[in-house]
Each structure stands twice: as C-alpha cells, then as structure tokens.
PDB file of N, CA and C in Angstrom:
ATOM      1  N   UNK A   1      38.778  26.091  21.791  1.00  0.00           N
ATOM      2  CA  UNK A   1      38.046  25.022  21.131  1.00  0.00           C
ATOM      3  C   UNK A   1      38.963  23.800  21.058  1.00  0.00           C
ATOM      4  N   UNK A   2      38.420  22.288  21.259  1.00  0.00           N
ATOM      5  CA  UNK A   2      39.423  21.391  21.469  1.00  0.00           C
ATOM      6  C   UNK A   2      39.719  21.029  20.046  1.00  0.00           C
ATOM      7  N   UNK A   3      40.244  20.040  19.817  1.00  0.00           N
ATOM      8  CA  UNK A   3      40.775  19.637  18.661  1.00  0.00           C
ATOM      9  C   UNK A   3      40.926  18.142  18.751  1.00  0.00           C
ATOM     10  N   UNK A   4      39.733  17.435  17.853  1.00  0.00           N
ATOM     11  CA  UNK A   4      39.766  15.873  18.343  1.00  0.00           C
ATOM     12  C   UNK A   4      40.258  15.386  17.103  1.00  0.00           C
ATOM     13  N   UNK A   5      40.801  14.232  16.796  1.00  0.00           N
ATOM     14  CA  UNK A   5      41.027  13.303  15.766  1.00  0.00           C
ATOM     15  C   UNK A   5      40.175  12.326  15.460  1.00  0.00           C
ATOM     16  N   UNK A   6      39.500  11.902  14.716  1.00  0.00           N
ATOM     17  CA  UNK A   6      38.844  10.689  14.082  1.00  0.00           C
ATOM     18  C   UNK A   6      38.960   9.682  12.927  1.00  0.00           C
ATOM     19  N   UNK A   7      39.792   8.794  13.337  1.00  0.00           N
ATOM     20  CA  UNK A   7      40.051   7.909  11.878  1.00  0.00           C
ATOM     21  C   UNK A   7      38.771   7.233  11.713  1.00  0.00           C
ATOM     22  N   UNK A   8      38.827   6.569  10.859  1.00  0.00           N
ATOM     23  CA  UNK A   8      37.653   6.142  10.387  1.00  0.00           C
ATOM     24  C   UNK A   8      36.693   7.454   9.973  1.00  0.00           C
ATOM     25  N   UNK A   9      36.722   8.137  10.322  1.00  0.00           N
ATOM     26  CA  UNK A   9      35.559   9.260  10.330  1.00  0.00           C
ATOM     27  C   UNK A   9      34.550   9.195   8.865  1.00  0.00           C
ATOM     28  N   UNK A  10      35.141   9.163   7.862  1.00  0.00           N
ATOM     29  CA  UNK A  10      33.928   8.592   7.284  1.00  0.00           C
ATOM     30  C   UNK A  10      33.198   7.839   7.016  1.00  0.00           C
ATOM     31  N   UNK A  11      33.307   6.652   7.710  1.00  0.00           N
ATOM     32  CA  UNK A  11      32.291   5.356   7.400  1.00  0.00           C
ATOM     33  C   UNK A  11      30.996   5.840   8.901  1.00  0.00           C
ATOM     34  N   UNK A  12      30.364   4.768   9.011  1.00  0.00           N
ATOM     35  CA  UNK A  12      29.045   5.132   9.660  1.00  0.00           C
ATOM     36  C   UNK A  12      29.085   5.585  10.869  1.00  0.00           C
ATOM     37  N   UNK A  13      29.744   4.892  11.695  1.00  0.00           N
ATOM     38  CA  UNK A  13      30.140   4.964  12.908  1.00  0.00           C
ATOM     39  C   UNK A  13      31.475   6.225  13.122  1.00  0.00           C
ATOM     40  N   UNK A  14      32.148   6.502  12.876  1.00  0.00           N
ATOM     41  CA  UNK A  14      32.662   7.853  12.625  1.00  0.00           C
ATOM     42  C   UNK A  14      32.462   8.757  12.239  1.00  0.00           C
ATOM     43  N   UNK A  15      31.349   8.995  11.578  1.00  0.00           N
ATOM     44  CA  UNK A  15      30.939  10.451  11.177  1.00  0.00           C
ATOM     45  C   UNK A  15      29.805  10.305  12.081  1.00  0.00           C
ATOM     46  N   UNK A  16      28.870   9.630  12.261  1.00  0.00           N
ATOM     47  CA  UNK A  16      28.139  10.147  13.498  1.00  0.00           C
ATOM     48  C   UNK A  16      29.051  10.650  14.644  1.00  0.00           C
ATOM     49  N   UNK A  17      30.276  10.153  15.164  1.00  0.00           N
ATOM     50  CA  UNK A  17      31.065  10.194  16.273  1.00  0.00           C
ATOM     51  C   UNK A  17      31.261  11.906  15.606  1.00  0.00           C
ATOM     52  N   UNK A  18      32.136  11.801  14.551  1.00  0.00           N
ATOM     53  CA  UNK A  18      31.984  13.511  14.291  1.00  0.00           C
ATOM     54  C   UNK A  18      31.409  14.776  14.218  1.00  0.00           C
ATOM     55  N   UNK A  19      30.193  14.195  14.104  1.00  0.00           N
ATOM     56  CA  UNK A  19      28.966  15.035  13.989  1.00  0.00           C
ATOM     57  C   UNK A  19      28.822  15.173  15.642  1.00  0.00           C
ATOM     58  N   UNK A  20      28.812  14.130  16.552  1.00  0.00           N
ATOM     59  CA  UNK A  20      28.599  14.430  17.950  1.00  0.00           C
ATOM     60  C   UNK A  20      29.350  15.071  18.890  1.00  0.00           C
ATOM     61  N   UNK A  21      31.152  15.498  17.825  1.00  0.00           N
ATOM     62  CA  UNK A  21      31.829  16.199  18.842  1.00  0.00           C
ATOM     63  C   UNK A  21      31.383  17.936  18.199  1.00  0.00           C
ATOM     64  N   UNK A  22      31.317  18.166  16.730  1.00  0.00           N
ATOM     65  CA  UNK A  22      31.013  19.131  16.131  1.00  0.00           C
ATOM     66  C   UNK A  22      30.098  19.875  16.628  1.00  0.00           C
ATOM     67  N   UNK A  23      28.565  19.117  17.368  1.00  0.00           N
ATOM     68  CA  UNK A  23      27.751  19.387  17.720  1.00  0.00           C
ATOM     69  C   UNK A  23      28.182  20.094  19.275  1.00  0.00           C
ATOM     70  N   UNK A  24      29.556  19.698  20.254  1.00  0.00           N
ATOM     71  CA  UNK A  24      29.888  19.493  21.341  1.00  0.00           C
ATOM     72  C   UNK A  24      31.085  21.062  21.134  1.00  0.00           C
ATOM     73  N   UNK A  25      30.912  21.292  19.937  1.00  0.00           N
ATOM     74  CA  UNK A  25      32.010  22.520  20.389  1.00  0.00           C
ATOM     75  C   UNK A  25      33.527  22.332  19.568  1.00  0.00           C
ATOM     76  N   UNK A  26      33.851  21.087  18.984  1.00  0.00           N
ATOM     77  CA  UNK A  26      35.074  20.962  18.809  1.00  0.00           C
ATOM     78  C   UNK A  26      35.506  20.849  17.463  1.00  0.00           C
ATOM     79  N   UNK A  27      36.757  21.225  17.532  1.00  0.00           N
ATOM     80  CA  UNK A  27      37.076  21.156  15.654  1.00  0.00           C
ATOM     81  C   UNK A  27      37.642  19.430  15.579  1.00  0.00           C
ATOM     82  N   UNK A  28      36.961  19.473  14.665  1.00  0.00           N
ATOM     83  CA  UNK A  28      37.675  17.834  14.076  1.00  0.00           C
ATOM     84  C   UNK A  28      38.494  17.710  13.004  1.00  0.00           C
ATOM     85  N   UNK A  29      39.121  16.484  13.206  1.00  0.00           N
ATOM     86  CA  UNK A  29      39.824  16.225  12.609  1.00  0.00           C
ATOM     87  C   UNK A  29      39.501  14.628  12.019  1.00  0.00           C
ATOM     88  N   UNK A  30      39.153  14.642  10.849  1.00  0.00           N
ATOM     89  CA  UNK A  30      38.790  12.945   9.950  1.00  0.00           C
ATOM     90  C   UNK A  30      39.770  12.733   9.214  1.00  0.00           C
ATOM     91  N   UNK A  31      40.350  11.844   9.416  1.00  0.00           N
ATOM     92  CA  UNK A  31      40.852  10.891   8.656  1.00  0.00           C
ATOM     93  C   UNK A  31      39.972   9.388   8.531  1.00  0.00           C
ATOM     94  N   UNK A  32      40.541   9.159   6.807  1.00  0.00           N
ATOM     95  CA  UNK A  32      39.950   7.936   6.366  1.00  0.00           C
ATOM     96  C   UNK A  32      40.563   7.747   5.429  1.00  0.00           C
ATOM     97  N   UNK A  33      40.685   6.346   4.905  1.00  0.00           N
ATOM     98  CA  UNK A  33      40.912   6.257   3.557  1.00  0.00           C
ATOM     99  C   UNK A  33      40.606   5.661   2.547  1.00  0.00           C
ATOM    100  N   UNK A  34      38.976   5.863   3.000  1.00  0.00           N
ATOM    101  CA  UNK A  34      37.759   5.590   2.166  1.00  0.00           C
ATOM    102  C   UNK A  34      38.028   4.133   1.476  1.00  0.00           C
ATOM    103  N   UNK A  35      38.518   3.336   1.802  1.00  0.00           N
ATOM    104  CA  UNK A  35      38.529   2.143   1.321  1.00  0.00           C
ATOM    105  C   UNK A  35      36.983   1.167   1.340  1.00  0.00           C
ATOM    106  N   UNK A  36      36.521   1.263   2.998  1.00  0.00           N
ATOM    107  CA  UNK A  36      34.940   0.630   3.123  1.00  0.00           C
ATOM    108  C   UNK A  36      33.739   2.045   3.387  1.00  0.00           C
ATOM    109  N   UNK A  37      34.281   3.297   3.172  1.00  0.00           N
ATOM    110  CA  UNK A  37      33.619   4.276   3.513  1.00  0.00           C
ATOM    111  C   UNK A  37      33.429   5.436   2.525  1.00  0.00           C
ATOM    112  N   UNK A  38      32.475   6.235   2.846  1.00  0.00           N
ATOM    113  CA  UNK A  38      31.890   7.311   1.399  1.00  0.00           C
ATOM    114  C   UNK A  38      32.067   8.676   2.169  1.00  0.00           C
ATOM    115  N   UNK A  39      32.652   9.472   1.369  1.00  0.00           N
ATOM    116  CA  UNK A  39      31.993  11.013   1.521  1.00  0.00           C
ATOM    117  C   UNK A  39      30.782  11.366   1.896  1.00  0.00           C
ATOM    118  N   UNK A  40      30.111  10.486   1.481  1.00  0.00           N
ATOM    119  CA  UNK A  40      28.432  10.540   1.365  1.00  0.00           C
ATOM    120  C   UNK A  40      28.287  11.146   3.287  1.00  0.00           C
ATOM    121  N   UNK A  41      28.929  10.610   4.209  1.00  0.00           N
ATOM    122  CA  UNK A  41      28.655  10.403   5.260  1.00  0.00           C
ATOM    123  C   UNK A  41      28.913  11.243   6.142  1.00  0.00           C
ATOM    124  N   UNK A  42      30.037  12.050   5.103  1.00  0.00           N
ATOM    125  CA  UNK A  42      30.061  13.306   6.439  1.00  0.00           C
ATOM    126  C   UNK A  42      30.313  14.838   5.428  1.00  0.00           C
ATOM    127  N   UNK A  43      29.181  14.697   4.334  1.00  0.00           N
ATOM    128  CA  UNK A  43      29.108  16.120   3.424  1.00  0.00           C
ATOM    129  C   UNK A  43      28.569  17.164   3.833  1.00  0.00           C
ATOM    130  N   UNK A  44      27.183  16.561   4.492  1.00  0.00           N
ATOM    131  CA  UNK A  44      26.835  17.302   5.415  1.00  0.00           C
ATOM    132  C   UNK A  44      27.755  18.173   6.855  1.00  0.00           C
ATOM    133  N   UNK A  45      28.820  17.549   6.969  1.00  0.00           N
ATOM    134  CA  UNK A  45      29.622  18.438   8.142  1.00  0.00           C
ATOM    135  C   UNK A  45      30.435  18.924   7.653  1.00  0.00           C
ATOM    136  N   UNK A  46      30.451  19.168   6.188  1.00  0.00           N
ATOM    137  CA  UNK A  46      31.701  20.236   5.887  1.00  0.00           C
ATOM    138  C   UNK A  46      31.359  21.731   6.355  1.00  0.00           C
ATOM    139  N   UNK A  47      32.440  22.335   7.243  1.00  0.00           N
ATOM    140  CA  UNK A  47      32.708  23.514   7.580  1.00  0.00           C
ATOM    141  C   UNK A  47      33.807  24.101   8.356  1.00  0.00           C
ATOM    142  N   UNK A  48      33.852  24.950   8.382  1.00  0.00           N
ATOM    143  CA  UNK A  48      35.461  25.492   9.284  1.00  0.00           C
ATOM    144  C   UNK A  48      36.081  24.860  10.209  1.00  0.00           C
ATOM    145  N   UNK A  49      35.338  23.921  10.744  1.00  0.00           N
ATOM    146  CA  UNK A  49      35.354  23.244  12.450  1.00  0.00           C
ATOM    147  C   UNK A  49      35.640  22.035  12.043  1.00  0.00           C
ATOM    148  N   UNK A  50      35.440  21.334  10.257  1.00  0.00           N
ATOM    149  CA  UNK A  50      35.646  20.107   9.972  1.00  0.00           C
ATOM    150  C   UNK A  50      36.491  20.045   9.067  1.00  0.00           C
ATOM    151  N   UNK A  51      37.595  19.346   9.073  1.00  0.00           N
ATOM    152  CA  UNK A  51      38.542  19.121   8.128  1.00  0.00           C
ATOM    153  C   UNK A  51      38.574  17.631   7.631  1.00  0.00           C
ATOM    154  N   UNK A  52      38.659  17.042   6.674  1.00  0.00           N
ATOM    155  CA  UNK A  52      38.658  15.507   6.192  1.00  0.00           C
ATOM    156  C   UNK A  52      40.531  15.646   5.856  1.00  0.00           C
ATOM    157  N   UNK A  53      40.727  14.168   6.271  1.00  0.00           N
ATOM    158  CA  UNK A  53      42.232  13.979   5.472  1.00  0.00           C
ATOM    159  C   UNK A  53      42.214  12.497   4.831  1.00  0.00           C
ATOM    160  N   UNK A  54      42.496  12.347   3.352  1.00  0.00           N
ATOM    161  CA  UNK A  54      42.576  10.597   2.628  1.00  0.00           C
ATOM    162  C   UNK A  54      43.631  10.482   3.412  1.00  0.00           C
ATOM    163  N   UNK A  55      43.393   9.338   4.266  1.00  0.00           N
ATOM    164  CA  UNK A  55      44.897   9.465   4.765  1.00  0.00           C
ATOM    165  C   UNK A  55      44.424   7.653   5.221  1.00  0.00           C
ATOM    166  N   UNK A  56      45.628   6.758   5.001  1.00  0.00           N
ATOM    167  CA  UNK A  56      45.764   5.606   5.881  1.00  0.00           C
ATOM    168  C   UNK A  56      46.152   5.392   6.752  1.00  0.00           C
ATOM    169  N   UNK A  57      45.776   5.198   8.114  1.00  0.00           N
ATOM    170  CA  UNK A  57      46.330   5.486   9.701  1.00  0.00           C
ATOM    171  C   UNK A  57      47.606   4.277   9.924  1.00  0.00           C
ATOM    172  N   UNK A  58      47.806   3.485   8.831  1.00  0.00           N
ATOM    173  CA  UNK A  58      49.168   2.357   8.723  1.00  0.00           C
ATOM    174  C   UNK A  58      49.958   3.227   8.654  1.00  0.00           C
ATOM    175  N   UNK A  59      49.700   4.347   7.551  1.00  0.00           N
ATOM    176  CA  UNK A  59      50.703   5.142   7.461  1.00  0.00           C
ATOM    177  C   UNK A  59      51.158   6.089   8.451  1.00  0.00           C
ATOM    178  N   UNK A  60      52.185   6.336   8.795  1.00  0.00           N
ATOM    179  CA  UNK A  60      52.304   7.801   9.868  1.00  0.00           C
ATOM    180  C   UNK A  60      51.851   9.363   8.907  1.00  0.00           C
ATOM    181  N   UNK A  61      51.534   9.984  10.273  1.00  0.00           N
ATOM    182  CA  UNK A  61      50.870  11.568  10.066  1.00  0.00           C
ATOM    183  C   UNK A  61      51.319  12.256  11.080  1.00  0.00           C
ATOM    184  N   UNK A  62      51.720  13.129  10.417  1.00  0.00           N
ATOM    185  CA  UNK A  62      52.016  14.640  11.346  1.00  0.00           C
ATOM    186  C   UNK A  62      50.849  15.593  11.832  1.00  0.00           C
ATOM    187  N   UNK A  63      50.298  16.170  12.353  1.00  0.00           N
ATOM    188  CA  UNK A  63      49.260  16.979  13.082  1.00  0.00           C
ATOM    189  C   UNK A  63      49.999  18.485  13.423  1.00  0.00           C
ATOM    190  N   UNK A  64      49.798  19.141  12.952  1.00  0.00           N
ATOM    191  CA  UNK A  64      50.077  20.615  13.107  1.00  0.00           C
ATOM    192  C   UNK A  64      49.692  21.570  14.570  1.00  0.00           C
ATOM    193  N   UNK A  65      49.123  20.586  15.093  1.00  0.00           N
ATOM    194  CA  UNK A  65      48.401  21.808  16.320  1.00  0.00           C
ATOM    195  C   UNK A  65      47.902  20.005  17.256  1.00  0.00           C
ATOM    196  N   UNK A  66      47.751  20.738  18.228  1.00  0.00           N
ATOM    197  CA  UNK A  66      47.255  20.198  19.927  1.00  0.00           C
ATOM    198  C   UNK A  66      46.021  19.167  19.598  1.00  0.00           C
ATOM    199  N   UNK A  67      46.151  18.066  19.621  1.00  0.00           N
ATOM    200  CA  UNK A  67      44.819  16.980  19.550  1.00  0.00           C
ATOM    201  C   UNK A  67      44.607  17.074  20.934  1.00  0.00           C
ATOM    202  N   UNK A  68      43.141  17.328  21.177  1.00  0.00           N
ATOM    203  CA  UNK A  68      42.699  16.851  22.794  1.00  0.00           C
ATOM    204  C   UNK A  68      42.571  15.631  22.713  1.00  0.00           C
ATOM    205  N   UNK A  69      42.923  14.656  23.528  1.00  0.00           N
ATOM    206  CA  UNK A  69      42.645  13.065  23.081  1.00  0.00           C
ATOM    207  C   UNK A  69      42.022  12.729  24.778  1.00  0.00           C
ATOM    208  N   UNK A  70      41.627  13.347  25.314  1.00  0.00           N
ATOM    209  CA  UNK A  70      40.316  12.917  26.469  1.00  0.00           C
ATOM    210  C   UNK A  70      41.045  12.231  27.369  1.00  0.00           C
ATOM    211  N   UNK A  71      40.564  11.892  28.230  1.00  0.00           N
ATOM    212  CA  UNK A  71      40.635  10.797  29.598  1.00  0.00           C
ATOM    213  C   UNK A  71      40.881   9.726  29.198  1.00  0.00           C
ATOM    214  N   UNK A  72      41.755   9.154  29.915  1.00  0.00           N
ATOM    215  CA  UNK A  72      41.670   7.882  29.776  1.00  0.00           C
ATOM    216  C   UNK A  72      41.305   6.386  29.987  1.00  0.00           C
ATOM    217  N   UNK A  73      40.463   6.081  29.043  1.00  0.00           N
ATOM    218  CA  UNK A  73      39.548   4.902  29.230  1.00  0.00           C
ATOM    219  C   UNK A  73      37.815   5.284  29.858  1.00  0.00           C
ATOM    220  N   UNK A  74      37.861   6.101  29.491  1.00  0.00           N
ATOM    221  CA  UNK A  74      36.277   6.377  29.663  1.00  0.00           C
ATOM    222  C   UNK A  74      35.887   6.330  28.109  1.00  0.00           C
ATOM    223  N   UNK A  75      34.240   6.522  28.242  1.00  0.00           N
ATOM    224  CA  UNK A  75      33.822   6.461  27.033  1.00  0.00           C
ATOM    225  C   UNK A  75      33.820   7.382  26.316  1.00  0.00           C
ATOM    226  N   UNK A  76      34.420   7.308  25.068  1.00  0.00           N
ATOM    227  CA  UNK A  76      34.495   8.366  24.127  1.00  0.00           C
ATOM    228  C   UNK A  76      36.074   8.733  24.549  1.00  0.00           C
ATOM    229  N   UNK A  77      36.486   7.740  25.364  1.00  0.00           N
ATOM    230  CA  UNK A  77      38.047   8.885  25.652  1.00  0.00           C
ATOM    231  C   UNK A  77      39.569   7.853  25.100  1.00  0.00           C
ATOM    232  N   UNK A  78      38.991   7.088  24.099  1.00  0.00           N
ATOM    233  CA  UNK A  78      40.058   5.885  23.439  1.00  0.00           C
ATOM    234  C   UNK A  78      41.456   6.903  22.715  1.00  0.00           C
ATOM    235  N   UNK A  79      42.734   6.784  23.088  1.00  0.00           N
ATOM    236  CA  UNK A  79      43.685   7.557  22.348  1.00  0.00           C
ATOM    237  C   UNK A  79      44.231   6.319  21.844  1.00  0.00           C
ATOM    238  N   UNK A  80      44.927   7.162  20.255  1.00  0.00           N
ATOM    239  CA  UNK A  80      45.598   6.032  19.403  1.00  0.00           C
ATOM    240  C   UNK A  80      46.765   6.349  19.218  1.00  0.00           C
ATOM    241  N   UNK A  81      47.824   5.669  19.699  1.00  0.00           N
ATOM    242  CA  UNK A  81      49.341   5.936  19.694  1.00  0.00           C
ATOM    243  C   UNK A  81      49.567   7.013  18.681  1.00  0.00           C
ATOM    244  N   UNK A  82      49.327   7.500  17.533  1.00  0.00           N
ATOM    245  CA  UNK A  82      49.586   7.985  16.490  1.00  0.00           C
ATOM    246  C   UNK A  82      49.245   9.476  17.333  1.00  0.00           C
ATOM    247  N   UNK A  83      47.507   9.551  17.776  1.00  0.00           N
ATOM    248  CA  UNK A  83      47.424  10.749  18.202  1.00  0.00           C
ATOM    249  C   UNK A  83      47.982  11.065  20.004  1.00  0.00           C
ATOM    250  N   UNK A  84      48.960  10.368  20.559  1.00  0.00           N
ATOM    251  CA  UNK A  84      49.362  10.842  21.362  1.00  0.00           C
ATOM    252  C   UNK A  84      50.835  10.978  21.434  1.00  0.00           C
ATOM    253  N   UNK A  85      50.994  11.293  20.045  1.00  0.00           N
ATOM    254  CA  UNK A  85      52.763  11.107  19.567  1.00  0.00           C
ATOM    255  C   UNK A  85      53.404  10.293  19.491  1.00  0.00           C
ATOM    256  N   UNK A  86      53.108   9.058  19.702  1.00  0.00           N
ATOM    257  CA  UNK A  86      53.846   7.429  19.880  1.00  0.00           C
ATOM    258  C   UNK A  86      54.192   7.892  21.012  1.00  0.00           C
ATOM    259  N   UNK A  87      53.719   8.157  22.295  1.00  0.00           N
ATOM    260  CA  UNK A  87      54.149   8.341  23.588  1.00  0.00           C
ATOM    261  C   UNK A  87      54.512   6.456  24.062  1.00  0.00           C
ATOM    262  N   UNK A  88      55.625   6.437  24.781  1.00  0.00           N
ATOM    263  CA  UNK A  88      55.910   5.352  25.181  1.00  0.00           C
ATOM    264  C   UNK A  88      55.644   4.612  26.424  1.00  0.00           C
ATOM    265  N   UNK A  89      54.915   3.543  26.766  1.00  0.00           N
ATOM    266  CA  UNK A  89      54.353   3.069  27.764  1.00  0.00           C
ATOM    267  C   UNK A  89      55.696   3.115  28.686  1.00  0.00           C
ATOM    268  N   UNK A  90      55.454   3.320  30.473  1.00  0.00           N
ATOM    269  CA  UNK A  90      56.164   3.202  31.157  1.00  0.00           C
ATOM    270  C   UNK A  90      55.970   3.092  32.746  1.00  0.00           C
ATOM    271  N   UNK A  91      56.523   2.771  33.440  1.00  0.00           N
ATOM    272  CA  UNK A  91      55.841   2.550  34.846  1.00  0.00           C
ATOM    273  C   UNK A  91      55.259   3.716  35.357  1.00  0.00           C
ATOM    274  N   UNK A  92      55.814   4.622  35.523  1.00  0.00           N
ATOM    275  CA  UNK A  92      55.013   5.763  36.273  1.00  0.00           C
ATOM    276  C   UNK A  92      53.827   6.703  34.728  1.00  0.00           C
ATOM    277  N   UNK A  93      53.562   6.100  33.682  1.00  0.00           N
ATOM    278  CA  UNK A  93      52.776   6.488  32.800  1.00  0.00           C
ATOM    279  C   UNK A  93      51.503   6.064  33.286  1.00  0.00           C
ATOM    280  N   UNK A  94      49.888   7.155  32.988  1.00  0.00           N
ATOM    281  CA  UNK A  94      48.713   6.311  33.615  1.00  0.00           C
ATOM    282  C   UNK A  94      48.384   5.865  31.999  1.00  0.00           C
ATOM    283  N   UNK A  95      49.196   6.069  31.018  1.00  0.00           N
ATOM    284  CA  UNK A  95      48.441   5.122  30.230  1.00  0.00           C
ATOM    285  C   UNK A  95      48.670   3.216  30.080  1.00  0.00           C
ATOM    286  N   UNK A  96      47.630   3.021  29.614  1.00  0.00           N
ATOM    287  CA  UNK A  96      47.689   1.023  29.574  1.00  0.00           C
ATOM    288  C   UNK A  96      48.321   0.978  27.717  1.00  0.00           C
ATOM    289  N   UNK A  97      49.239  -0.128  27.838  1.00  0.00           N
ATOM    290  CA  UNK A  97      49.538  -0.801  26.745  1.00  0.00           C
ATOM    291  C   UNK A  97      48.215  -0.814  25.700  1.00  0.00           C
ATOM    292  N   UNK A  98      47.695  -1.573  26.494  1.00  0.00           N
ATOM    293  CA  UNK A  98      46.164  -1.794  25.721  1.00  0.00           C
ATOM    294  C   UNK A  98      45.578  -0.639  24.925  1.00  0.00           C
ATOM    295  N   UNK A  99      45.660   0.687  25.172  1.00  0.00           N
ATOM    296  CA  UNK A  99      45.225   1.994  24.589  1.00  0.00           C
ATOM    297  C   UNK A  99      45.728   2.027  23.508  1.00  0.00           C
ATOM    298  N   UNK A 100      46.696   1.878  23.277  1.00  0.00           N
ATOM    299  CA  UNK A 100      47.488   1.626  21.595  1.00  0.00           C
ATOM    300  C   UNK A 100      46.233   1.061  21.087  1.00  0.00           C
ATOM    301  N   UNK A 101      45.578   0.323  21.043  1.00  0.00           N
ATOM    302  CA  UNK A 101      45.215  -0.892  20.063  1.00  0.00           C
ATOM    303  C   UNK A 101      43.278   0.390  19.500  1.00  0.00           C
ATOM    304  N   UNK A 102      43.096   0.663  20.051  1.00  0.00           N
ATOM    305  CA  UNK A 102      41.953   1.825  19.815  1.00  0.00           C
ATOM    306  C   UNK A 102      42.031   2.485  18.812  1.00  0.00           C
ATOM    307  N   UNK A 103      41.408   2.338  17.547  1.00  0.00           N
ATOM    308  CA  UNK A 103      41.643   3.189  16.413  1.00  0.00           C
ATOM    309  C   UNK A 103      40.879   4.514  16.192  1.00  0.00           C
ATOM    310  N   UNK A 104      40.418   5.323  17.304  1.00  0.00           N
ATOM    311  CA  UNK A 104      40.129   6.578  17.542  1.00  0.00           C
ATOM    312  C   UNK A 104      40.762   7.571  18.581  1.00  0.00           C
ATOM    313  N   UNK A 105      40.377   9.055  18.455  1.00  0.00           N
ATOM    314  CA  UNK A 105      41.255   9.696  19.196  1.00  0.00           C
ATOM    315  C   UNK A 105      39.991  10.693  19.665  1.00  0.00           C
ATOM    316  N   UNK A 106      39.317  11.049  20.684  1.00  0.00           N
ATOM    317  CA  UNK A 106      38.631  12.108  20.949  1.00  0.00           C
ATOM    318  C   UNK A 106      37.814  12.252  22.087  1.00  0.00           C
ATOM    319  N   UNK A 107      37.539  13.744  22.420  1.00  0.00           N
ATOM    320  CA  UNK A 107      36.995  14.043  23.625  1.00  0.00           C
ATOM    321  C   UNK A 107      35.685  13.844  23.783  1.00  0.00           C
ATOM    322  N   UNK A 108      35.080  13.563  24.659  1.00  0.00           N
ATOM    323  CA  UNK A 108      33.575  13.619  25.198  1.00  0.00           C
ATOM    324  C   UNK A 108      33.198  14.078  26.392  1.00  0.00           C
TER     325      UNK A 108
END
C-alpha cells in the first residue's frame, strides 16, 4: 500500500485530494495546521489508512516510513522538498528546481 503525504489536507481542496487517494488504495498522510481549515473536512475519513498531523509545513517533520511522492510533474504527481528529504537539485537529477515550490506530496 503506498503512502502519500498531504499538507493542507484539511481545508477543501485537500481532503477531497485525500479522500481520492484513500478511495485509490493508499494510506495517507494529512498534515495541516488548521489555521484557514476545519476538521469538519476530513471526519468523515478517519480510519486506519488515515492519519491527520497539526503540524506547520514552515516547520520541519520527520516521516517514519516510505512517502510515495509519484512522477514527476504529472498531475497529481507535485513533490515538496520536505517530502522528498530536502533532496538536492543537481545536473544529472530529473527533478526541476521549480518542484520545491508545490505544497503537496502524492500519488495518482
């Protein structure tokens, strides 16, 4: 089972995104830190496969286990420096500078 990350995950647009990988097979992972966003939005997906974290993505986070963070630059496949370890851009890397700036992490 993959293992996606979602900041934002509880405001509108992230918990639908959660609900659509949940629906897809995968355990998630939400972070938020409910500053413009409610519980309200993803109560309905509490279960084994869904974990919430208050967490501010300014801040750094550790991850215990394997984030799938998808392809790169397709849709649904945005990685955020945080969830690809602060991997460092470099010439023979296929990731773009630009991918940093994406504040989601997950497969589709």
């Amino acid at each position: 089972m993959p293992t996606s990350l979602v900041t934002g995950g509880a405001g509108f647009l992230g918990s639908h995104l959660c609900e659509a990988l949940l629906v897809r097979g995968h355990r998630v992972l939400c972070l938020d830190n409910l500053v413009v966003s409610s519980l309200e939005n993803i109560e309905h997906l509490r279960d084994d496969t869904f974990t919430f974290v208050n967490h501010d993505v300014i801040e750094p986070i550790s991850v215990d286990e394997p984030v799938d963070s998808g392809p790169d630059r397709s849709a649904g496949g945005f990685r955020s420096a945080r969830a690809r370890g602060r991997q460092r851009h470099d010439s023979t890397s296929n990731h773009h500078p630009r991918d940093t700036m994406w504040p989601l992490s997950c497969s589709i």
